[in-house]
C-alpha atoms as a PDB file:
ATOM      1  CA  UNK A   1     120.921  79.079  89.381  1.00  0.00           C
ATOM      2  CA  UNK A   2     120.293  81.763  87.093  1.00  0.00           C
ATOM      3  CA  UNK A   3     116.899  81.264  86.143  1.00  0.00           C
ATOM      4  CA  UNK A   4     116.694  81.313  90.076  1.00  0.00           C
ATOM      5  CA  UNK A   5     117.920  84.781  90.698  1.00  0.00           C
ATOM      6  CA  UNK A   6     115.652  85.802  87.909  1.00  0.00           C
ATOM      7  CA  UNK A   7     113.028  84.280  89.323  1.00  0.00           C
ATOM      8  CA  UNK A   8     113.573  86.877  92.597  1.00  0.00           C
ATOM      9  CA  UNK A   9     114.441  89.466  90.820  1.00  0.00           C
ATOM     10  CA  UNK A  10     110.667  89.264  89.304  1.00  0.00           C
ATOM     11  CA  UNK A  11     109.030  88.049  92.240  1.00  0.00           C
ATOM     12  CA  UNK A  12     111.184  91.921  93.582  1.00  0.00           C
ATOM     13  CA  UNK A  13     109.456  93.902  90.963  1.00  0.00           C
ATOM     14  CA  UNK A  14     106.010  92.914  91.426  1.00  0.00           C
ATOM     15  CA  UNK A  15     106.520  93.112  95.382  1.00  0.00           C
ATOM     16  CA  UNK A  16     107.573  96.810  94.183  1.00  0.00           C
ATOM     17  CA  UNK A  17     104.511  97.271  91.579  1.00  0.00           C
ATOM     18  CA  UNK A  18     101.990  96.538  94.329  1.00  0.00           C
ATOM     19  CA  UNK A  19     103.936  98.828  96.894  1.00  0.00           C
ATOM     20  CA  UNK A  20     103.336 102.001  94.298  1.00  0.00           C
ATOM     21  CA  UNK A  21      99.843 100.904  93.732  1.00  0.00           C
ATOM     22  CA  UNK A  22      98.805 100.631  97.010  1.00  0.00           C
ATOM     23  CA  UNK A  23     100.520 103.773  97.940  1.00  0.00           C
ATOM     24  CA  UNK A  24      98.916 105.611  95.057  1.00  0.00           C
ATOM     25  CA  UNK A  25      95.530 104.264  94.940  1.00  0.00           C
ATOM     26  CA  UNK A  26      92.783 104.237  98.321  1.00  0.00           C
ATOM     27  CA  UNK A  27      90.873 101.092  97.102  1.00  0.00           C
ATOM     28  CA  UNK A  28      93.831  98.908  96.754  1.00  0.00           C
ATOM     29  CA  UNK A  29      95.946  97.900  99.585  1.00  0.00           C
ATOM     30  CA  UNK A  30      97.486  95.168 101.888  1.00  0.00           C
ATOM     31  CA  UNK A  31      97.525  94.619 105.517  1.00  0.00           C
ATOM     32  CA  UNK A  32     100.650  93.448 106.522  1.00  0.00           C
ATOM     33  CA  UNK A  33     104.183  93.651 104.670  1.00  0.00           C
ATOM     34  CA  UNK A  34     103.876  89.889 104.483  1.00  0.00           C
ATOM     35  CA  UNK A  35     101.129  89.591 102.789  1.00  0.00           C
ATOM     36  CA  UNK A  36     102.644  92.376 100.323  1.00  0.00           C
ATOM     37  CA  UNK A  37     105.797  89.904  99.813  1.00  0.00           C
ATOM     38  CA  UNK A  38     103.460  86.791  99.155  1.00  0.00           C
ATOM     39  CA  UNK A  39     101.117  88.833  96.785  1.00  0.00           C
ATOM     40  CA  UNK A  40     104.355  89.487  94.929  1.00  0.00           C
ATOM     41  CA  UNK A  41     105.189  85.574  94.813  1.00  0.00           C
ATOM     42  CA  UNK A  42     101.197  84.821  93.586  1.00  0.00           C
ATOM     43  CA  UNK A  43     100.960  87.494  90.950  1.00  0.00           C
ATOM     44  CA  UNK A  44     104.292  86.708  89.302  1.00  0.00           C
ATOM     45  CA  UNK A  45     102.829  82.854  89.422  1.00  0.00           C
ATOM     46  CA  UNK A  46      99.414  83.618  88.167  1.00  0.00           C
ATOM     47  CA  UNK A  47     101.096  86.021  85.642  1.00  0.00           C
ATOM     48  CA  UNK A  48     103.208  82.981  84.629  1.00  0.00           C
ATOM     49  CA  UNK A  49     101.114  80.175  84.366  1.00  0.00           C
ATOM     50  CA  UNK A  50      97.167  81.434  83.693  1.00  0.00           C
ATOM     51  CA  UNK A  51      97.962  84.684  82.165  1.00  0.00           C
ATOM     52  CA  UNK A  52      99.026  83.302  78.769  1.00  0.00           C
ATOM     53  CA  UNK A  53      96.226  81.064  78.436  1.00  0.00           C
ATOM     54  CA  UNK A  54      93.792  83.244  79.343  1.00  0.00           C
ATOM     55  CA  UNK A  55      95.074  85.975  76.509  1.00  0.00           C
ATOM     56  CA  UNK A  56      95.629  83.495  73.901  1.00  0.00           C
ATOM     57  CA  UNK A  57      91.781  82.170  74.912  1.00  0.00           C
ATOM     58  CA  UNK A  58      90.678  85.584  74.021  1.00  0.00           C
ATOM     59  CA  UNK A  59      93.243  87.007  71.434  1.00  0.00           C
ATOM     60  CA  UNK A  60      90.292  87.902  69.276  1.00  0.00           C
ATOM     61  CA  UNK A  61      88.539  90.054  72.111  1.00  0.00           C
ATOM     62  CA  UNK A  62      92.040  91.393  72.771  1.00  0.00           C
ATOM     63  CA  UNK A  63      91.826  93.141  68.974  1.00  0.00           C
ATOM     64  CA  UNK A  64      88.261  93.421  68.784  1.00  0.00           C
ATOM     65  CA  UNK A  65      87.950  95.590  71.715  1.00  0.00           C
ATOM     66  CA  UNK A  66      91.884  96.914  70.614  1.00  0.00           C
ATOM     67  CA  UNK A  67      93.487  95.819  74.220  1.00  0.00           C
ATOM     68  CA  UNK A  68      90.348  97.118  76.151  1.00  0.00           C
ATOM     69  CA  UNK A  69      89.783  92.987  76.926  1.00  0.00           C
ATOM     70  CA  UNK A  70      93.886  92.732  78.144  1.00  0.00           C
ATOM     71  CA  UNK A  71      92.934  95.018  80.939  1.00  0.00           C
ATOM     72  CA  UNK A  72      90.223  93.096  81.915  1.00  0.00           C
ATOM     73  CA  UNK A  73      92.559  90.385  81.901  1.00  0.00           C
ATOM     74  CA  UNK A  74      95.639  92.434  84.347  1.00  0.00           C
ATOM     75  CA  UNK A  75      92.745  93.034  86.287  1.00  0.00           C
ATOM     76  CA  UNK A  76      91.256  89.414  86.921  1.00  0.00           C
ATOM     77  CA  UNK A  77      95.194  88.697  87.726  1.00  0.00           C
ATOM     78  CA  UNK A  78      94.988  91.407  90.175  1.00  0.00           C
ATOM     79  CA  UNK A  79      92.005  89.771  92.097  1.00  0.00           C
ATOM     80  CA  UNK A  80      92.930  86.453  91.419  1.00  0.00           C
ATOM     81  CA  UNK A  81      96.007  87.495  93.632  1.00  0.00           C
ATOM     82  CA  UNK A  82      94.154  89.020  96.013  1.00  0.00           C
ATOM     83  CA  UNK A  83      91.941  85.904  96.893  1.00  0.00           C
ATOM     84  CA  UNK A  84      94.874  83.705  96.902  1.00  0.00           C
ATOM     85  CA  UNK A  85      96.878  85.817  99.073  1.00  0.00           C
ATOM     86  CA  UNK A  86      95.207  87.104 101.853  1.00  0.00           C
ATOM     87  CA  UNK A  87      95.048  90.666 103.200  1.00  0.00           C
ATOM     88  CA  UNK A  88      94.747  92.493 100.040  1.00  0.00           C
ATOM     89  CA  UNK A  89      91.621  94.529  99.335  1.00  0.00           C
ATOM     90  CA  UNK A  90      90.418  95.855  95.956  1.00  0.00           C
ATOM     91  CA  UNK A  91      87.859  98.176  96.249  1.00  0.00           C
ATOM     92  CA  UNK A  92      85.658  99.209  93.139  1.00  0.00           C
ATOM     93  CA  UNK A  93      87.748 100.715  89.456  1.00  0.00           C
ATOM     94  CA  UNK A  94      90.849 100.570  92.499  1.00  0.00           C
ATOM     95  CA  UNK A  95      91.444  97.664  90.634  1.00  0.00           C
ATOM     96  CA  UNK A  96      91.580  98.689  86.758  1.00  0.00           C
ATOM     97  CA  UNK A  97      93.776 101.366  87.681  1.00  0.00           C
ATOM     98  CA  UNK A  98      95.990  99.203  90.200  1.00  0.00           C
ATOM     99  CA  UNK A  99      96.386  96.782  87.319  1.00  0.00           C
ATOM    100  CA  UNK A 100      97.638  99.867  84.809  1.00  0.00           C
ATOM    101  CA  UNK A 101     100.172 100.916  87.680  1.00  0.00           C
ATOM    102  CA  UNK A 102     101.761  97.583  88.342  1.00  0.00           C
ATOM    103  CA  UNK A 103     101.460  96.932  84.264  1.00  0.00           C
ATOM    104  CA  UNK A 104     103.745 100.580  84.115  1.00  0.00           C
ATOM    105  CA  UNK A 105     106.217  99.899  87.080  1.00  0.00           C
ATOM    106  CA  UNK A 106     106.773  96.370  85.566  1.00  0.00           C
ATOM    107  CA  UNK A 107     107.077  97.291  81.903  1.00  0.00           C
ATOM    108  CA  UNK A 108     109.979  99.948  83.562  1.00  0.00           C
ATOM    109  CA  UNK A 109     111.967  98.092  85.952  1.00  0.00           C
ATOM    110  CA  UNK A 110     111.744  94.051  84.897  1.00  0.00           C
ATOM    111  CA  UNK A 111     113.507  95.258  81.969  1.00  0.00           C
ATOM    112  CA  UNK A 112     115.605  97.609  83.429  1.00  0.00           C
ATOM    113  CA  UNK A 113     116.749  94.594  85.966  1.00  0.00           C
ATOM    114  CA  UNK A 114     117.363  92.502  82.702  1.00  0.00           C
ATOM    115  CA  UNK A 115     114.410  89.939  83.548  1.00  0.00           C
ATOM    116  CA  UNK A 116     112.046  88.226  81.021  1.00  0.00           C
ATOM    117  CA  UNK A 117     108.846  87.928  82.698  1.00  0.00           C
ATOM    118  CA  UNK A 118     109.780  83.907  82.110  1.00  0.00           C
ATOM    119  CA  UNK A 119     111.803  84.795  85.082  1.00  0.00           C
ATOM    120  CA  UNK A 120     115.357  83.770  82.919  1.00  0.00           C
ATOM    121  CA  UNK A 121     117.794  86.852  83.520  1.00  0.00           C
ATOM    122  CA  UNK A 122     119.209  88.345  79.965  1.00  0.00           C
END
């Protein structure tokens, strides 16, 4: 049950995340507030399970480029969320800089509401 409410509590701070970054940023938005709830659900599942591979895949681009090639990777999360989940639109760099905005909001408030980004409360 508690790995459960952590679960929401991260699925709540990406829903959050994408709300700034749409609000901040033209080029990156969603159409309806449910697709904004179910982008939140995708990204913290993408972020879960293909995420981790993906970065340990490419650890040695990650210091090569020193963390330029870990953007790249927030970013391909972003727009792998977006064609899962319909009715979000990423429009040109929208994207790098959506992925550095919901990278700041999370890194604030998923600790802040004691979550690991396993989605197991502290």
């Amino acid at each position: 049950m508690e790995r459960l409410g952590g679960l929401v509590l991260l699925w709540a701070s990406n829903v959050a995340a994408l709300w700034i970054a749409a609000r901040l940023l033209e080029g990156f938005g969603y159409s309806t507030t449910q697709a904004l709830l179910v982008g939140g659900a995708v990204l913290a599942a993408v972020n879960w399970l293909v995420k981790p591979v993906l970065t340990l895949l490419t650890i040695p681009f990650i210091i090569a480029t020193l963390g330029v090639a870990y953007l790249a990777i927030c970013v391909l999360m972003l727009h792998l969320m977006a064609a899962i989940a319909d009715g979000f639109t990423i429009d040109g760099w929208a994207g790098v800089w959506a992925a550095i905005i919901v990278g700041a909001v999370n890194t604030v408030l998923q600790p802040a509401l004691g979550i690991e980004s396993s989605g197991k409360r502290r």
